[in-house]
C-alpha atoms as a PDB file:
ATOM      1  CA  UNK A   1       7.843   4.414 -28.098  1.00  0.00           C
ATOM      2  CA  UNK A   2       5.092   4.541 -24.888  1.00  0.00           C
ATOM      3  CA  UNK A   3       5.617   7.364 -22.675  1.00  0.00           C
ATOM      4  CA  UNK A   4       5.046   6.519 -18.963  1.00  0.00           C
ATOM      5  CA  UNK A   5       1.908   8.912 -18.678  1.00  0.00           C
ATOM      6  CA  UNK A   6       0.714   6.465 -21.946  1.00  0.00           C
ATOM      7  CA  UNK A   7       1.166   3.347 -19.867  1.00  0.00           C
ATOM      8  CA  UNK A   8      -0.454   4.424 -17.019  1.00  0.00           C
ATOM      9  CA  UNK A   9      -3.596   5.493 -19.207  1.00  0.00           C
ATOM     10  CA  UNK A  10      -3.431   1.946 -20.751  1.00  0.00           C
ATOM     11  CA  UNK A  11      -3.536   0.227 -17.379  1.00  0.00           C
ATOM     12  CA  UNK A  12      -6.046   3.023 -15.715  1.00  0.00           C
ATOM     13  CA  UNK A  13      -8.230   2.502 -19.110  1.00  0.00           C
ATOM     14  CA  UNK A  14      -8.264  -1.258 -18.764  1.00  0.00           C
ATOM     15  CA  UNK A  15      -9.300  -1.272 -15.397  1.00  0.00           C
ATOM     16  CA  UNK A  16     -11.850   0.586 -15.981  1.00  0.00           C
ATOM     17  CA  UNK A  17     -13.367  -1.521 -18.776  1.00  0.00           C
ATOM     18  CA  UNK A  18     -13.344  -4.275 -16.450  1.00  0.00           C
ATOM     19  CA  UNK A  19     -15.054  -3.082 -13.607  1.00  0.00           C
ATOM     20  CA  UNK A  20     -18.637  -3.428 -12.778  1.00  0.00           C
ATOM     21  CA  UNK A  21     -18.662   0.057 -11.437  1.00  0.00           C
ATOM     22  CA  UNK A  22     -20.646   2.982 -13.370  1.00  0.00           C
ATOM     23  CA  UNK A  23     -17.568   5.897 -14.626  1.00  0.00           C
ATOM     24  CA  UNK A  24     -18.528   8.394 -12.336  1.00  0.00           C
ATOM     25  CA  UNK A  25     -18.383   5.609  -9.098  1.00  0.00           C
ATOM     26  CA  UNK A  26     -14.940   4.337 -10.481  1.00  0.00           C
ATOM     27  CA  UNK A  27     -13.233   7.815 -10.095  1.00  0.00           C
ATOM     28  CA  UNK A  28     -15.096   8.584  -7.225  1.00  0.00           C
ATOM     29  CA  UNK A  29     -13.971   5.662  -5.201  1.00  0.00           C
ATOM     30  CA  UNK A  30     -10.366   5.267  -6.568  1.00  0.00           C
ATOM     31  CA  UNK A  31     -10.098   9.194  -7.083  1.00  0.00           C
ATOM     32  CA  UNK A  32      -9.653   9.212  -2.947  1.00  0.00           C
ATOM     33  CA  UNK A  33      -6.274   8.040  -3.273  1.00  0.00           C
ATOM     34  CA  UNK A  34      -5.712  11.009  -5.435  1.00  0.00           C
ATOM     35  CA  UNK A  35      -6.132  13.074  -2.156  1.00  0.00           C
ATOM     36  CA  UNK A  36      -3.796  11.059   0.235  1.00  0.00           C
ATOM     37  CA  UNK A  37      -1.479  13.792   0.698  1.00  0.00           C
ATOM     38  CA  UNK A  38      -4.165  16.375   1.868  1.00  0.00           C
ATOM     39  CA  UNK A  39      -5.380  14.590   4.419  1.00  0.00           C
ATOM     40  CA  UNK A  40      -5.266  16.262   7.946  1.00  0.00           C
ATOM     41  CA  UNK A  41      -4.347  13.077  10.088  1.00  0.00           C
ATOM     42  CA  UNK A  42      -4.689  12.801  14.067  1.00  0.00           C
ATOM     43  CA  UNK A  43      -3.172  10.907  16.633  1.00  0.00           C
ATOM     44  CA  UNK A  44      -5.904   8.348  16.043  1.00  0.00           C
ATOM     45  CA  UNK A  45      -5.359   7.868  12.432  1.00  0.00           C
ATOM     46  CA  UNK A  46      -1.921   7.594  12.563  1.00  0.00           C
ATOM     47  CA  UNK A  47      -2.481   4.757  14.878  1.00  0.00           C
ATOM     48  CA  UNK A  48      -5.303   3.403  12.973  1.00  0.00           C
ATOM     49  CA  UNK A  49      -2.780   2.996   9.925  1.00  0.00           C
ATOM     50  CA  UNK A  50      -0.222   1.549  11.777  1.00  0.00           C
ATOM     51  CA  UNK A  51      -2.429  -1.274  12.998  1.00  0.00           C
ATOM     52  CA  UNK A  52      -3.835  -2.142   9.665  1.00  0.00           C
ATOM     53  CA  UNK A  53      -0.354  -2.032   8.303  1.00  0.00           C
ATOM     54  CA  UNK A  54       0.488  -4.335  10.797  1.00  0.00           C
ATOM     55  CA  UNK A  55      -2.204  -6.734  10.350  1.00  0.00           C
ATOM     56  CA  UNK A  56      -1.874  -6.785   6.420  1.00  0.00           C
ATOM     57  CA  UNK A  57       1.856  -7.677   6.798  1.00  0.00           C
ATOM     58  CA  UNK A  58       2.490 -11.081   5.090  1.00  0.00           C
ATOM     59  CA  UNK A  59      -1.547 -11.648   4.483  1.00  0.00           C
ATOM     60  CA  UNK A  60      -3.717 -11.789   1.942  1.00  0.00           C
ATOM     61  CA  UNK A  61      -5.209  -7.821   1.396  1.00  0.00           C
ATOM     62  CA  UNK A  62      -8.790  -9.590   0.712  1.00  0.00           C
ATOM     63  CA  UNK A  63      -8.576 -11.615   4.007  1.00  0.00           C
ATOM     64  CA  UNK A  64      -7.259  -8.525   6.525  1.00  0.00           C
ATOM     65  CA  UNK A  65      -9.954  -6.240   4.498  1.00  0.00           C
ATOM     66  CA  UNK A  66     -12.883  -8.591   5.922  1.00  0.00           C
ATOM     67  CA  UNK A  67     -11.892  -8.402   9.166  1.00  0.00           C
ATOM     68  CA  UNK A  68     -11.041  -4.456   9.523  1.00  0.00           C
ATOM     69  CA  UNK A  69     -14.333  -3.912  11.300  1.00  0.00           C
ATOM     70  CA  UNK A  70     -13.101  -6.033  14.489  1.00  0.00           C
ATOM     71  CA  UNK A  71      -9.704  -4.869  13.910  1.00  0.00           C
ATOM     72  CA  UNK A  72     -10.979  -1.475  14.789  1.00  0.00           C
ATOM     73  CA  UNK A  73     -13.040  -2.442  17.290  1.00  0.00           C
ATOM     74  CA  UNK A  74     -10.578  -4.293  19.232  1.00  0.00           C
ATOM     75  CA  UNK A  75      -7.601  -1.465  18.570  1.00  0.00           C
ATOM     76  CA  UNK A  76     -10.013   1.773  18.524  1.00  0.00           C
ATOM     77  CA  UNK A  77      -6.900   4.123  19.401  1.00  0.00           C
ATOM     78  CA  UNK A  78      -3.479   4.125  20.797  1.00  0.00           C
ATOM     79  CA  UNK A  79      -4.204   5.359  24.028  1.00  0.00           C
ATOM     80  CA  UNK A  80      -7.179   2.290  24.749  1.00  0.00           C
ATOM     81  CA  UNK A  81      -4.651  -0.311  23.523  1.00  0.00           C
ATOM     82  CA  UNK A  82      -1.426   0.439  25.243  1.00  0.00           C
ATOM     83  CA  UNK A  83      -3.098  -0.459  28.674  1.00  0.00           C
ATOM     84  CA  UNK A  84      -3.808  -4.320  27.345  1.00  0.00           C
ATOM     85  CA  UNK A  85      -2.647  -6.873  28.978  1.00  0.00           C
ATOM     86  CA  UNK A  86      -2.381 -10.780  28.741  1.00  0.00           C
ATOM     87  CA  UNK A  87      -6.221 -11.242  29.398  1.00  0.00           C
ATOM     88  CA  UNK A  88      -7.141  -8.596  26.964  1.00  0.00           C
ATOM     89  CA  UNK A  89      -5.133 -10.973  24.345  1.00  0.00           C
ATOM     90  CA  UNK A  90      -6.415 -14.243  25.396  1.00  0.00           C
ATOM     91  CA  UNK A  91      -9.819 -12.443  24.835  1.00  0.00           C
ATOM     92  CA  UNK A  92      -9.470 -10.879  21.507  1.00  0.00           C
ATOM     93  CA  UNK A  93      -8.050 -14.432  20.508  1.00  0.00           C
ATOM     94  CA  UNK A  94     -10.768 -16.278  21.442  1.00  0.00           C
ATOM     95  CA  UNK A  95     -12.935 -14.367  19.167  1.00  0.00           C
ATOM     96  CA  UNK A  96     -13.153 -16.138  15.544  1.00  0.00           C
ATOM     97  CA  UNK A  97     -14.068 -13.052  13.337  1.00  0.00           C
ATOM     98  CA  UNK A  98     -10.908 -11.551  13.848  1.00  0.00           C
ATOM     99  CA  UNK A  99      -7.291 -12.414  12.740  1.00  0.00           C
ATOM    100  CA  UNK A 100      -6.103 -14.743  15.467  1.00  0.00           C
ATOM    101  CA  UNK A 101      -2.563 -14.135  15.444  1.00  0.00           C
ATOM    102  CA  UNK A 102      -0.858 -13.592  18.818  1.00  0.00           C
ATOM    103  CA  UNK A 103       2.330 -12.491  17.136  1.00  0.00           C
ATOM    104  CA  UNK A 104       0.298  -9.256  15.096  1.00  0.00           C
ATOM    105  CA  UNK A 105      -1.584  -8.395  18.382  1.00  0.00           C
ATOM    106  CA  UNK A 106       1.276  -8.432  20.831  1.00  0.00           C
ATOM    107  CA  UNK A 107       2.892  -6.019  18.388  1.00  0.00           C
ATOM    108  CA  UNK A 108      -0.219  -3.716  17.966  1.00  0.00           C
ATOM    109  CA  UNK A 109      -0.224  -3.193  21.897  1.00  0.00           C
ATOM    110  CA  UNK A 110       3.629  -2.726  21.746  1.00  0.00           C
ATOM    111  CA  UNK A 111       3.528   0.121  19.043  1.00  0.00           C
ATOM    112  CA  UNK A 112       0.443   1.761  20.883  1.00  0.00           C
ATOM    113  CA  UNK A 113       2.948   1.813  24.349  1.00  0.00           C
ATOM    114  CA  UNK A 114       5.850   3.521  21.577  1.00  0.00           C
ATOM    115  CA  UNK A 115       2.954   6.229  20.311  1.00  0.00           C
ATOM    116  CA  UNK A 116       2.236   7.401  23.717  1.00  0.00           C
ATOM    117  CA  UNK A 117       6.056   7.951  24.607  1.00  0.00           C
ATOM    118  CA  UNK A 118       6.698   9.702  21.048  1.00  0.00           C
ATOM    119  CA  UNK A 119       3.584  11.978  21.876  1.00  0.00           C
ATOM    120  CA  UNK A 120       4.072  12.785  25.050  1.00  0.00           C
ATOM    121  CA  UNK A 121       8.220  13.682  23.768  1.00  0.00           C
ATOM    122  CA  UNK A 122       6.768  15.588  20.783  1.00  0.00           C
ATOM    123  CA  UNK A 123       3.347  16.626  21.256  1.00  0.00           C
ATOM    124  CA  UNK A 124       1.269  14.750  18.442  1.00  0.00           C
ATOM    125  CA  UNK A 125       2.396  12.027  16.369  1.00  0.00           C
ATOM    126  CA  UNK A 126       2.061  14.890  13.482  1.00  0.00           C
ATOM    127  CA  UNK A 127       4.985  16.320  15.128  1.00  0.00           C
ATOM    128  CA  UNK A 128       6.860  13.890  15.099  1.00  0.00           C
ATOM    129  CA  UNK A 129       6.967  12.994  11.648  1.00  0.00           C
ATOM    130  CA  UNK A 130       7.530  16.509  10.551  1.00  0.00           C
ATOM    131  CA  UNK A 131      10.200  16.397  12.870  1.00  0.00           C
ATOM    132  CA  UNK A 132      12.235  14.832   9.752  1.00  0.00           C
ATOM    133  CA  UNK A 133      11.035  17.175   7.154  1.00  0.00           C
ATOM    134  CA  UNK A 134      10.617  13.903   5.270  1.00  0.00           C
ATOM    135  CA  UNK A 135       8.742  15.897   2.120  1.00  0.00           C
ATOM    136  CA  UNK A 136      12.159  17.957   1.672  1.00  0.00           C
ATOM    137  CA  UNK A 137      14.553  15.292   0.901  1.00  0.00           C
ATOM    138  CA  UNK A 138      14.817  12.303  -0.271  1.00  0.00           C
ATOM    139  CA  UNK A 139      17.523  11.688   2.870  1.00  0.00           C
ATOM    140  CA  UNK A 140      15.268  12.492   5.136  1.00  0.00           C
ATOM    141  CA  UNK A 141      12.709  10.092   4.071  1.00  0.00           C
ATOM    142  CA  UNK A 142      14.898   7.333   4.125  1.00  0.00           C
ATOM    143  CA  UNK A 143      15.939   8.760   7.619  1.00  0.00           C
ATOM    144  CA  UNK A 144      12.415   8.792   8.674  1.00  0.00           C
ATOM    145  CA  UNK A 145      11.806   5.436   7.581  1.00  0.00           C
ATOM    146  CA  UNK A 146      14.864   3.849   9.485  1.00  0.00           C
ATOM    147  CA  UNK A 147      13.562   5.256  12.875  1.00  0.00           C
ATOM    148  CA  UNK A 148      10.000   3.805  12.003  1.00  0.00           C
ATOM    149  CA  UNK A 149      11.776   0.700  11.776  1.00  0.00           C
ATOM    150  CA  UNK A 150      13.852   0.846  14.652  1.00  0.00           C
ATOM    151  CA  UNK A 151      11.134   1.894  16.980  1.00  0.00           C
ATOM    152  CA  UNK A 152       7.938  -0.166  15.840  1.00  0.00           C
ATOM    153  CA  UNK A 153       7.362  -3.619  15.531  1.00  0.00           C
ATOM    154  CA  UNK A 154       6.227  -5.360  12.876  1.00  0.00           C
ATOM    155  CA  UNK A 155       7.689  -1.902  10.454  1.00  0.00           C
ATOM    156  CA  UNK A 156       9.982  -3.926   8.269  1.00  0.00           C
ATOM    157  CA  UNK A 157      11.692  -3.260   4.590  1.00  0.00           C
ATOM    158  CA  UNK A 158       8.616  -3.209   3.171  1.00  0.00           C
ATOM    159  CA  UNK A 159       6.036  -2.386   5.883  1.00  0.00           C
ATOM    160  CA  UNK A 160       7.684   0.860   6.589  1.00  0.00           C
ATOM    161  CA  UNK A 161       6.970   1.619   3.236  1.00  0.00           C
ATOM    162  CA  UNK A 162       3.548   1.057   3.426  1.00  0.00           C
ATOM    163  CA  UNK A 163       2.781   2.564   6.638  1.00  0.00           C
ATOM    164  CA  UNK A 164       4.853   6.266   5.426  1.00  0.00           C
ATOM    165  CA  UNK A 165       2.670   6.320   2.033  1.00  0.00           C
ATOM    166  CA  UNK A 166      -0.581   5.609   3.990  1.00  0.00           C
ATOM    167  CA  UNK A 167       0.360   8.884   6.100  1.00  0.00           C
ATOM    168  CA  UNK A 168       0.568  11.001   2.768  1.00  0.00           C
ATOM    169  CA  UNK A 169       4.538  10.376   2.450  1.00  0.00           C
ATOM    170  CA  UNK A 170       5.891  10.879  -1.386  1.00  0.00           C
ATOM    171  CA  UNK A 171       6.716   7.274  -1.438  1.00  0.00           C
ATOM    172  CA  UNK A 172       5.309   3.790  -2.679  1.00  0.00           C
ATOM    173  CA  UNK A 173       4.978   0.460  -0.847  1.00  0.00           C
ATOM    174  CA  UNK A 174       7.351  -2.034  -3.173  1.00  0.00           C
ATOM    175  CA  UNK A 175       5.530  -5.099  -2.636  1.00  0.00           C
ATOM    176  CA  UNK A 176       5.348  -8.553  -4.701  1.00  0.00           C
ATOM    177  CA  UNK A 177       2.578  -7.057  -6.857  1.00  0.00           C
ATOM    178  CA  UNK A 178       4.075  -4.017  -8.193  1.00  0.00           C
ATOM    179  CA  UNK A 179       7.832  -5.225  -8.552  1.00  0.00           C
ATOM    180  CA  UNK A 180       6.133  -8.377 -10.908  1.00  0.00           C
ATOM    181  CA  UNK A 181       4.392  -5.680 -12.629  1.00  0.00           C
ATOM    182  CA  UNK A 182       7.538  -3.371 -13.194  1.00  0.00           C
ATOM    183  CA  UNK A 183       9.457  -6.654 -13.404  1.00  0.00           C
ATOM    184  CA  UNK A 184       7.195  -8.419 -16.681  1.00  0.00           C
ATOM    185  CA  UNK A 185       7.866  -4.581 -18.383  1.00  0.00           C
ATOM    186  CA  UNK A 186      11.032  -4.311 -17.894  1.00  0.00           C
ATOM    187  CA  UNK A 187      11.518  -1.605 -15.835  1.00  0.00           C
ATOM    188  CA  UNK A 188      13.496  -3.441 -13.153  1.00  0.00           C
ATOM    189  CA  UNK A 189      15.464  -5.986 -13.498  1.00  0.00           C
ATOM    190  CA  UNK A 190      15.407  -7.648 -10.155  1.00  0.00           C
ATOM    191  CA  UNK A 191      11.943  -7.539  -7.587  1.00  0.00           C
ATOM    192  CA  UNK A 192      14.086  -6.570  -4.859  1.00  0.00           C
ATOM    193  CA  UNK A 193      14.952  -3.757  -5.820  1.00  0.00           C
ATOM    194  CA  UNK A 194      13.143  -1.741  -4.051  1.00  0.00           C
ATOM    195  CA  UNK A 195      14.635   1.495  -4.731  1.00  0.00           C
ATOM    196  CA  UNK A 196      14.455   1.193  -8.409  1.00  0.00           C
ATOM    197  CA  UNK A 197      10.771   0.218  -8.201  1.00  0.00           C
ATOM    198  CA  UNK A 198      10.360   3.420  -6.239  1.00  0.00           C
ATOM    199  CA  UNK A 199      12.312   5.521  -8.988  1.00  0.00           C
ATOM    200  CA  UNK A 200      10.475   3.836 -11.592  1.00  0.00           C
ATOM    201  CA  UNK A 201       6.895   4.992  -9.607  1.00  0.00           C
ATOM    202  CA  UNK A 202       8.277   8.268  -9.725  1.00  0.00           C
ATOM    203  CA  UNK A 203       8.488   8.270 -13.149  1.00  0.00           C
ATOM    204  CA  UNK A 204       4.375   7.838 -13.779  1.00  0.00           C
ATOM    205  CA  UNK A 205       3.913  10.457 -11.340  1.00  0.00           C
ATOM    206  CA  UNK A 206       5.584  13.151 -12.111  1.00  0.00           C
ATOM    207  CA  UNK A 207       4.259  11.844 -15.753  1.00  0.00           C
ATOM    208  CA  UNK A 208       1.140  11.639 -15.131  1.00  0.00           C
ATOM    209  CA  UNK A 209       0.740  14.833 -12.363  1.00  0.00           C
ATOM    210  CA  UNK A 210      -0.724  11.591 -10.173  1.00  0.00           C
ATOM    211  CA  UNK A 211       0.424  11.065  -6.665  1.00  0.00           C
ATOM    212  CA  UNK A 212       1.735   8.114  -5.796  1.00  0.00           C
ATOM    213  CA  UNK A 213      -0.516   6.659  -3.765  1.00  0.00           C
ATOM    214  CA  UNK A 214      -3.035   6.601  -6.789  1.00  0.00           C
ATOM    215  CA  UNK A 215      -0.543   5.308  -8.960  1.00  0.00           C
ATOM    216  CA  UNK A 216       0.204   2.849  -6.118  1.00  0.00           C
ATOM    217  CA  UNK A 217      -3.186   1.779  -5.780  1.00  0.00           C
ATOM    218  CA  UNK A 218      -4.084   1.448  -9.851  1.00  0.00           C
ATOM    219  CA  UNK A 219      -1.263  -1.030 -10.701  1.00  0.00           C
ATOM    220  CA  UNK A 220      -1.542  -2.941  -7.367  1.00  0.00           C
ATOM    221  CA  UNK A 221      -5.427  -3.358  -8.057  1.00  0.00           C
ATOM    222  CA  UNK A 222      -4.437  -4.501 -12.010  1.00  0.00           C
ATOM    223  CA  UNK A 223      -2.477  -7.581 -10.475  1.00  0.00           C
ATOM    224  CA  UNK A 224      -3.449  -8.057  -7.400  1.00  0.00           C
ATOM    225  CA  UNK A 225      -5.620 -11.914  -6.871  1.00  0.00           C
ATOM    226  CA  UNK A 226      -9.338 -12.295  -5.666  1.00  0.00           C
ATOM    227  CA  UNK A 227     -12.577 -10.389  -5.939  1.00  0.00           C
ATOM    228  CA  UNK A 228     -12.453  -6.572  -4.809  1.00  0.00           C
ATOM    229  CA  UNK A 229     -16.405  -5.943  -4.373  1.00  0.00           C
ATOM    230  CA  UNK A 230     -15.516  -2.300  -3.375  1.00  0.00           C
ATOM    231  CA  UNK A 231     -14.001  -1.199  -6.572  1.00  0.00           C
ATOM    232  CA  UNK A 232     -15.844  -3.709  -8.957  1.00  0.00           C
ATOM    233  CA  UNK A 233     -13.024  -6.459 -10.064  1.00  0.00           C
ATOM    234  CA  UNK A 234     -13.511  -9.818 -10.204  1.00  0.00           C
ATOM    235  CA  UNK A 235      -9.632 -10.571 -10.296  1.00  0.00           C
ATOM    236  CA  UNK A 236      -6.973  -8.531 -11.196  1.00  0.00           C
ATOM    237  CA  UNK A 237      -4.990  -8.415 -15.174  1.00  0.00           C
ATOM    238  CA  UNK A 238      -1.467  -9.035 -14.343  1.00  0.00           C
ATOM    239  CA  UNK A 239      -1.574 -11.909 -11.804  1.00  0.00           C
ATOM    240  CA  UNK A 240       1.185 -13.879 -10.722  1.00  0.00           C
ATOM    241  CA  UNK A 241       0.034 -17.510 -12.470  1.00  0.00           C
ATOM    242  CA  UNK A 242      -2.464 -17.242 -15.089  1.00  0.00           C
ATOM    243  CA  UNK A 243      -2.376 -13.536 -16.343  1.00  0.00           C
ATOM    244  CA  UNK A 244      -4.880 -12.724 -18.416  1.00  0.00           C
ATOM    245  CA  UNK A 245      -3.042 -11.147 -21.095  1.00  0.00           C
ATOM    246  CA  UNK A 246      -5.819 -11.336 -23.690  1.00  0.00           C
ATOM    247  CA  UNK A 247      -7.460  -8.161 -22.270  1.00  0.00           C
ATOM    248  CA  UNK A 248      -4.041  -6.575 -20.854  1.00  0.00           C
ATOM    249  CA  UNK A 249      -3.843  -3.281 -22.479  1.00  0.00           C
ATOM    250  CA  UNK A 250      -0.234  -3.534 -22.015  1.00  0.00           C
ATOM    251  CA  UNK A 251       0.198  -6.842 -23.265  1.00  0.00           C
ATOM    252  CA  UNK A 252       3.071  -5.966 -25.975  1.00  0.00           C
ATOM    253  CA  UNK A 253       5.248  -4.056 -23.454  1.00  0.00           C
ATOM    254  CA  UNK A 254       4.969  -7.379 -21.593  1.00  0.00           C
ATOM    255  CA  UNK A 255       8.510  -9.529 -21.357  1.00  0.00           C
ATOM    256  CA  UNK A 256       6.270 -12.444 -19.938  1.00  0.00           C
ATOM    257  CA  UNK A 257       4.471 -13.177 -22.701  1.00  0.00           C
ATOM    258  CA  UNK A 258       6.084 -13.238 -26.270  1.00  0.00           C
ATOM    259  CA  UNK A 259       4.403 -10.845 -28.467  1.00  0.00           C
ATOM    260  CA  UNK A 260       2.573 -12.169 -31.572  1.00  0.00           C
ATOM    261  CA  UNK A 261       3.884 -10.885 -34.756  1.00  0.00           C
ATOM    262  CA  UNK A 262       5.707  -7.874 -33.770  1.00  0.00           C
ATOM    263  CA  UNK A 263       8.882  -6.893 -31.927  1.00  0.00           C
ATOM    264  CA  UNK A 264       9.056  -5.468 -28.394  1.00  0.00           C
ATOM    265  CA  UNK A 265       8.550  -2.027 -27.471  1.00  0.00           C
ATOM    266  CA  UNK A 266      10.511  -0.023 -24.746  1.00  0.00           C
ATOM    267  CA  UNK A 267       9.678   2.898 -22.834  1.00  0.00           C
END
């Protein structure tokens, strides 16, 4: 029987065997998510997040990733973009290397207007989310993540999730990649269930001694579609259509594919 903390080491292993990058480069650049939750964040990171969060809602990551460099340089902090108005927008739409959605950029100069009220009510943007405590419970998370929703735009079901573990949160984005990952082992039995996945992410941390964010980030980068320069992968393992199975170092945990001559194993 596979321990979690095994599985994980199967996945991180193959990865690693597939990508271009030298050892010591590989843990260097995915060892940074290792370190989310030390990271002293300002008012201008915060809103940094948020707007990438925003902008990779319901995209392709490979497409949003090309165009971060105009992203920031149209939406450099909270206080620039809250004074936009309709020729600001007609502007950054006219400009092709950027993502030309009105929708996404309406909402970035909303949520900038929403961080200058919360900071000016508690101080810093820091404040506010430690204003819910949301590392002592797992109620107060949740609480924290229903405000998020209620006050930003574009902060949905699974959005919220991604914007709180960007900020260092103990949580992990449930998105279409993980749950089919989680899914094909059997771990869940449904990919809306977005609870379990997060219970089931919990598991290879406190496993593993890994925070979630790197455990986030090493199964989303072993399924996730299209060529990832930055980290050295051609593709990802556990893709949607067309897995490639015959290198998955998981491959007999797998319910997708039948295993060849032996029986199925179960964590």
């Amino acid at each position: 029987m596979e321990t979690y903390r095994d599985l994980f080491i199967r996945v991180e292993a193959t990865l690693k065997e597939v990508s271009t990058l030298p050892p010591d480069l590989f843990e260097l650049r995915f060892g940074e998510f290792k370190r989310y939750e030390e990271r002293k964040l300002s008012d201008v990171d915060y809103f940094r997040i948020m707007v990438e969060v925003v902008f990779y809602s319901g995209f392709k990551a490979g497409t949003v990733t090309k165009k971060l460099g105009k992203i920031r340089e149209y939406f450099p902090d909270h206080v620039t973009v809250a004074k936009y108005g309709e020729e600001d927008i007609c502007m950054i739409l006219s400009d092709s290397e950027i993502i030309r959605n009105r929708r996404k950029i309406e909402a970035v100069i909303e949520n900038a207007r929403t961080f200058n009220d919360i900071i000016l009510k508690y101080g810093s943007f820091g404040n506010y989310v430690k204003s819910f405590k949301p590392k002592e419970s797992f109620e107060n998370l949740m609480r924290f993540r229903e405000d998020i929703k209620h006050r930003f735009e574009y902060l949905g079901d699974i959005t919220a999730y991604h914007f709180m573990m960007d900020i260092g949160l103990p949580v992990i984005k449930p998105d279409r990649v993980l749950t089919r990952i989680f899914k094909r082992l059997g771990l869940i039995e449904s990919e809306d269930k977005h609870l379990e996945v997060l219970e089931q992410a919990q598991r290879f941390s406190l496993a593993t001694g890994y925070p979630l964010r790197y455990i986030d980030i090493i199964f989303v980068k072993y399924g996730q579609m299209g060529k990832d320069e930055y980290f050295g992968l051609e593709d990802g393992i556990c893709l949607e259509k067309n897995p490639k199975c015959e290198i998955c170092g998981i491959r007999k945990y797998c319910k997708y594919v039948p295993s060849v001559g032996q029986g199925r194993s179960r964590l």
